[in-house]
Protein backbone atom coordinates (compact mmCIF):
# COMPACT_ATOMS: atom_id res chain seq x y z
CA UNK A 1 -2.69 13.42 18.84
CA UNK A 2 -2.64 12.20 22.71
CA UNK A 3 -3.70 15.03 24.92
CA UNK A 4 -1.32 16.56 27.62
CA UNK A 5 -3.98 15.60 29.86
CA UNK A 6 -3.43 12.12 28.86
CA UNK A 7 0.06 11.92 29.74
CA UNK A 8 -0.34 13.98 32.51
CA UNK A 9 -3.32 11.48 34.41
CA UNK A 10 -0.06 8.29 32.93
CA UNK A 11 2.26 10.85 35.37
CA UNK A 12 -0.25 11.00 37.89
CA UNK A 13 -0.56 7.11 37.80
CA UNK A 14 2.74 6.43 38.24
CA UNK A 15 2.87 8.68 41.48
CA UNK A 16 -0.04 7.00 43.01
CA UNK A 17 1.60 3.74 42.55
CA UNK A 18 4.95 5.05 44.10
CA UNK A 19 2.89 6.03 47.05
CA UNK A 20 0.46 2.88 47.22
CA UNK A 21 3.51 -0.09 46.98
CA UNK A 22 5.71 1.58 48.83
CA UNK A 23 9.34 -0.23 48.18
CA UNK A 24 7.47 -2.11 45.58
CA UNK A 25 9.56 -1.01 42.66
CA UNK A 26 7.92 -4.77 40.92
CA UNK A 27 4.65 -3.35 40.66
CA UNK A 28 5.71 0.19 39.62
CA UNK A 29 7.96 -0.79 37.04
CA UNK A 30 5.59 -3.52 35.39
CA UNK A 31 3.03 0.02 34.68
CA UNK A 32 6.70 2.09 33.74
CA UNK A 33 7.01 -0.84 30.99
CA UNK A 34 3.46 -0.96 29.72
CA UNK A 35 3.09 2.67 29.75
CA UNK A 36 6.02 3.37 27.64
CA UNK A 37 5.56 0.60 25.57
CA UNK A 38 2.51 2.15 24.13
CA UNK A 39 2.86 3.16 21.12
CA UNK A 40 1.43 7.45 20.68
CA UNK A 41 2.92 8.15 17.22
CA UNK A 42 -0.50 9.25 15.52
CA UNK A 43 0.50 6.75 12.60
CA UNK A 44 -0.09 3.91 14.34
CA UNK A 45 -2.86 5.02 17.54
CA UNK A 46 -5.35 7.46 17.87
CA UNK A 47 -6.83 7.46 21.59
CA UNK A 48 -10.36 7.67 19.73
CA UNK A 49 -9.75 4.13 17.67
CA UNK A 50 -9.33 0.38 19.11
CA UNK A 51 -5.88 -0.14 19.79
CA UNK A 52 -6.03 2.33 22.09
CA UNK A 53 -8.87 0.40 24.13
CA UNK A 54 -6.75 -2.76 23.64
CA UNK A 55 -3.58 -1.07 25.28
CA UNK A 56 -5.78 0.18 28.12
CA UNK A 57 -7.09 -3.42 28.87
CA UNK A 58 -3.80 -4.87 28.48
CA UNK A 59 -2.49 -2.57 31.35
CA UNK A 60 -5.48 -3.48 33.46
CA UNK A 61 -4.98 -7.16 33.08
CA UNK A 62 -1.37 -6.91 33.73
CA UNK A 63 -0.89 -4.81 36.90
CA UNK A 64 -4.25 -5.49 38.34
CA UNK A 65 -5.12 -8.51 37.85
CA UNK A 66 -2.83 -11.64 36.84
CA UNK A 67 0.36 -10.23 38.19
CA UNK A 68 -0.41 -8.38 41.51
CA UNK A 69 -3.92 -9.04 42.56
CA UNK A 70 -4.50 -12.60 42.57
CA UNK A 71 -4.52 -14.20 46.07
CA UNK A 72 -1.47 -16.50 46.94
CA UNK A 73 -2.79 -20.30 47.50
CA UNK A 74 -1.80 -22.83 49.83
CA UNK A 75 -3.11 -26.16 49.23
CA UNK A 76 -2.17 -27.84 52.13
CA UNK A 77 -0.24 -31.35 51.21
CA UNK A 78 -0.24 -30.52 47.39
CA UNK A 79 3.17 -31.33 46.10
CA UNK A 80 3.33 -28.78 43.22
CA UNK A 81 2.87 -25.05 43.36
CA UNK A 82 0.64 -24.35 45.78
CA UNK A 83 1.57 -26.44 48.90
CA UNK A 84 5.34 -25.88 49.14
CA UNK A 85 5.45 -24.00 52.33
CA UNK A 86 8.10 -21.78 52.66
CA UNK A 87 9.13 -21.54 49.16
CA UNK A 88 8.37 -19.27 46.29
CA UNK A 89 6.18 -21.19 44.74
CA UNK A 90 3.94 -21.06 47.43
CA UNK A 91 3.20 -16.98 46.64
CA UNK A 92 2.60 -18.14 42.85
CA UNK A 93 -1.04 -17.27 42.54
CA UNK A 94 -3.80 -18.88 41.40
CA UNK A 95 -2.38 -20.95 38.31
CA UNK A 96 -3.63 -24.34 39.60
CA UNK A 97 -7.49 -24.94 41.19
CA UNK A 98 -9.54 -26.52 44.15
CA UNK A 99 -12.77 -27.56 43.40
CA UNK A 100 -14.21 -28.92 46.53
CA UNK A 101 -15.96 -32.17 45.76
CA UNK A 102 -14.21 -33.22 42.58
CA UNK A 103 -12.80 -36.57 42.05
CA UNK A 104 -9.64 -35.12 40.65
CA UNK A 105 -9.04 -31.78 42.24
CA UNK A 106 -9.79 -32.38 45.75
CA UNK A 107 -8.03 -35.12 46.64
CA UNK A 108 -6.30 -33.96 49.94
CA UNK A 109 -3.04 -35.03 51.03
CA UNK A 110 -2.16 -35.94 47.27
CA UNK A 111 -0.54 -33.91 44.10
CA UNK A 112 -3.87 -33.76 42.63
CA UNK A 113 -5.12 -31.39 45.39
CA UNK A 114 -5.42 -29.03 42.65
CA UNK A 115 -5.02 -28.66 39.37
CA UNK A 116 -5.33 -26.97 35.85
CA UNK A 117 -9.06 -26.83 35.07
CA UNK A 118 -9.12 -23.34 34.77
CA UNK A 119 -10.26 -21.54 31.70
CA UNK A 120 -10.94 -18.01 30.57
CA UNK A 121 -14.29 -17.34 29.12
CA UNK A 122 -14.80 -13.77 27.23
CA UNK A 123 -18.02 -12.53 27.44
CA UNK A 124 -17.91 -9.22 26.04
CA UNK A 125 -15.55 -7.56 23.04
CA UNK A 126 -16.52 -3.70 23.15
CA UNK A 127 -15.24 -1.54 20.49
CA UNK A 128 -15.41 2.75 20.50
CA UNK A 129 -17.83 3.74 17.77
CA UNK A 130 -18.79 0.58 16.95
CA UNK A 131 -15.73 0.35 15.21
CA UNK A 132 -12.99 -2.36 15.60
CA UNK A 133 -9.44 -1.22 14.16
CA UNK A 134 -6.58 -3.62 13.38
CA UNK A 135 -2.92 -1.96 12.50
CA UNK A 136 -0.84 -5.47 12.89
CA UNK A 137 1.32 -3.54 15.94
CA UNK A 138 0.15 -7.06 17.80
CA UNK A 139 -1.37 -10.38 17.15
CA UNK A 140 -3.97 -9.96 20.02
CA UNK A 141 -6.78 -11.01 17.79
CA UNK A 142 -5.13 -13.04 15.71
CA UNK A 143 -6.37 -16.64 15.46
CA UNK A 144 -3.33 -18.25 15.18
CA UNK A 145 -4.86 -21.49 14.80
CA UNK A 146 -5.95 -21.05 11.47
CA UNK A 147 -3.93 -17.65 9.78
CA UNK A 148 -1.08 -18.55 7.79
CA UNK A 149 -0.62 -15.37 6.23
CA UNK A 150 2.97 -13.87 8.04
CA UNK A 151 2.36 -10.69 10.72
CA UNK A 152 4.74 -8.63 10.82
CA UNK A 153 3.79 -6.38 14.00
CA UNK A 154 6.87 -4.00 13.43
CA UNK A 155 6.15 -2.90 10.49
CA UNK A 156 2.67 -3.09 10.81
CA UNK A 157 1.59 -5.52 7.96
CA UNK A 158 -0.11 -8.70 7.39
CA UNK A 159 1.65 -10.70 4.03
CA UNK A 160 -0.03 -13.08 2.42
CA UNK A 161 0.87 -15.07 -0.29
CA UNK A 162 -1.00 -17.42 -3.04
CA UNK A 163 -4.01 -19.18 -1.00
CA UNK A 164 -2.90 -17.60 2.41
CA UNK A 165 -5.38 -16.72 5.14
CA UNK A 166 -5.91 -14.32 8.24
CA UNK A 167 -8.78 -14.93 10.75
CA UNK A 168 -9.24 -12.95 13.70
CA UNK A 169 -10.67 -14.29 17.39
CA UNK A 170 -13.85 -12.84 18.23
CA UNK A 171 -13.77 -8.97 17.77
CA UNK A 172 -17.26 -7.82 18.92
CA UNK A 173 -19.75 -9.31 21.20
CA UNK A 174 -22.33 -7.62 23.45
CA UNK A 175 -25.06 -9.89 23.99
CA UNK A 176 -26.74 -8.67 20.64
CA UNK A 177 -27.38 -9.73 17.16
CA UNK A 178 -25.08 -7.16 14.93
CA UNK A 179 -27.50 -6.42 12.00
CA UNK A 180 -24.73 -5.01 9.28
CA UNK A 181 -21.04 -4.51 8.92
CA UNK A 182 -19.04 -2.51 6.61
CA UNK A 183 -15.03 -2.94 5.67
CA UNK A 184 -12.47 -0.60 5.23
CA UNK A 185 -9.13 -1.55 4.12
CA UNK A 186 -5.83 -0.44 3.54
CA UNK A 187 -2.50 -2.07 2.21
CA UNK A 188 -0.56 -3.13 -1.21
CA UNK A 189 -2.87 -5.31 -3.73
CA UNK A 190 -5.65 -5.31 -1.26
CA UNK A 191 -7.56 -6.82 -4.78
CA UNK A 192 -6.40 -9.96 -4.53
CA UNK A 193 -7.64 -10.56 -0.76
CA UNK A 194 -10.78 -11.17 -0.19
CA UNK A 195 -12.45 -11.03 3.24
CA UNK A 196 -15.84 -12.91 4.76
CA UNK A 197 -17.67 -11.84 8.10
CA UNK A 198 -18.64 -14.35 10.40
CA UNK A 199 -22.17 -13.08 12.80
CA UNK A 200 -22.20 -16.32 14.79
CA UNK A 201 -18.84 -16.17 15.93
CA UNK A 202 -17.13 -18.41 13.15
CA UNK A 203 -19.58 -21.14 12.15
CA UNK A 204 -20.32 -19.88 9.14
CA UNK A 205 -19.03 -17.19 6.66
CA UNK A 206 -20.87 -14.40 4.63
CA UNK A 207 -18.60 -12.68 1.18
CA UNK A 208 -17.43 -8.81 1.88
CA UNK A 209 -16.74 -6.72 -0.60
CA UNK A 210 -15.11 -4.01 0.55
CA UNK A 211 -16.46 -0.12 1.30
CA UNK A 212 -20.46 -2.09 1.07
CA UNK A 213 -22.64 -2.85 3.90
CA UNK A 214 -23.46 -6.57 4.46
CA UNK A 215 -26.68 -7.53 6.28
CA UNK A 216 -26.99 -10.36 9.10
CA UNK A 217 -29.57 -12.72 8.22
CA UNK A 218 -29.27 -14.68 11.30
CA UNK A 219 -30.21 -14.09 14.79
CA UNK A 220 -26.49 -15.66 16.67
CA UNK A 221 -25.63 -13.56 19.91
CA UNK A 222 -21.80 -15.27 19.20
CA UNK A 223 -20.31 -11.81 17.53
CA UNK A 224 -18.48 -10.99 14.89
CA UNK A 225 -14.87 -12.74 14.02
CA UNK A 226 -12.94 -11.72 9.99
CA UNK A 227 -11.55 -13.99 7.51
CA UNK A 228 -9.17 -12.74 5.05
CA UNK A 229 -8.28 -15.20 1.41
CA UNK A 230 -5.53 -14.46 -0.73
CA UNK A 231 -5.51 -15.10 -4.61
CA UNK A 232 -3.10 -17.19 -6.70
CA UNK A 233 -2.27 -13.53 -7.61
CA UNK A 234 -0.77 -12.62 -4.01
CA UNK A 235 3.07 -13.01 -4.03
CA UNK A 236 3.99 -12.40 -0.41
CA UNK A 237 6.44 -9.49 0.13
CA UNK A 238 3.86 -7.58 -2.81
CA UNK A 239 0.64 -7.90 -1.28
CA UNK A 240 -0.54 -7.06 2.54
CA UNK A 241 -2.69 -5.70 4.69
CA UNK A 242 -1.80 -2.73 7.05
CA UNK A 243 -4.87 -1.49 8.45
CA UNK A 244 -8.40 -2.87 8.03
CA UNK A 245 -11.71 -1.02 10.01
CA UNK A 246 -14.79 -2.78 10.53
CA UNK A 247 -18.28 -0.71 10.93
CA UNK A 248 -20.89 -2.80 12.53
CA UNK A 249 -24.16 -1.97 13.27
């Protein structure tokens, strides 16, 4: 169960905001809304397991850093979001960028003083334990590009149905080689899906069979991403997925 020292350092939080953005109810109720959005109920979170980490880095991506702490931009003579002075826009933050130099993006005096070249790169996927925990409460590493089986994050459960897939992002990577991994799972006719492990962060795909370590043969540094494959058996609302753990080494 959470601790009362837990809730007690959320409490604490809350206060320090209060005093910190003074009249700033914005930022105070954007952490009021994460906090108690976070799901406690031992069923679905233990503060030991993953989700727990994922909430946590959720909150610190949310107050800290997209929606309060990114510096306003004026581009001066930009025509779009950063160089309408005097309007909202201009306070948007950084969704647009200046790269001094380039033939697109620095163009002064035009619209294309700026623009959308930005991209996120994740370098690190950290796990407590060595352990990485999915309930289906959220799709966070869900590769929606390629599942088709149906998540249901209220209930907690991934369906699938005849020939049906899941595939997770990347959910470890450390700047190592991961030697082994071992899977855990739990759900309704779990036998007819079959999972793979990728090691090189989703070029290729070795066979798991469940509660039996795997060995890495290969030497990628890309880490470690899940594929789950239902059988003609699967029938949808009858077979799912409602916790899997991976052990990695």
């Amino acid at each position: 169960m959470v601790s009362s020292e837990f809730l007690s350092g959320l409490m604490k939080s809350t206060e320090s905001l209060n005093r910190q953005f003074v009249g700033r109810t914005d930022v105070v109720n954007i952490y009021r809304i994460i906090t108690e959005n976070i799901d406690f109920n031992q069923s679905t979170i233990r503060v030991t397991e993953t989700e727990y980490d994922i909430n946590v880095a959720l909150y610190s991506s949310g107050v800290y850093g997209e929606s309060m702490y990114f510096t306003p931009v004026l581009i001066w003579g930009h025509t779009g979001s950063a160089g309408v002075w005097g309007a909202t826009k201009w306070s948007a933050g950084i969704e647009e960028a200046f790269i001094l130099g380039h033939d697109t993006y620095a163009v002064l005096g035009t619209g294309t003083l700026g623009g959308d070249p930005i991209s996120t790169n994740i370098i690190r996927v950290t796990n407590t334990g060595d352990t990485f925990i999915e309930r289906f409460h959220n799709d966070a590493f869900d590769n929606a590009d390629i599942t088709t089986a149906d998540i249901v994050t209220s209930s907690g459960r991934c369906y699938f149905d005849n020939g049906e897939v899941y595939q997770s992002k990347t959910i470890a990577l450390d700047n190592v080689v991961f030697a082994s991994a071992y899977m855990e799972v739990s759900g309704l006719a779990t036998s007819n899906i079959s999972s793979s492990i990728s090691f090189d962060g989703g070029t290729t795909y070795t066979a798991l069979t469940y509660e039996t370590v795997v060995t890495n043969s290969g030497s990628s540094l890309d880490g470690l991403r899940v594929h789950f494959l239902a059988s003609s058996d699967a029938d949808g609302s009858n077979t799912y997925l409602s916790k899997f753990t991976l052990r990695y080494t």
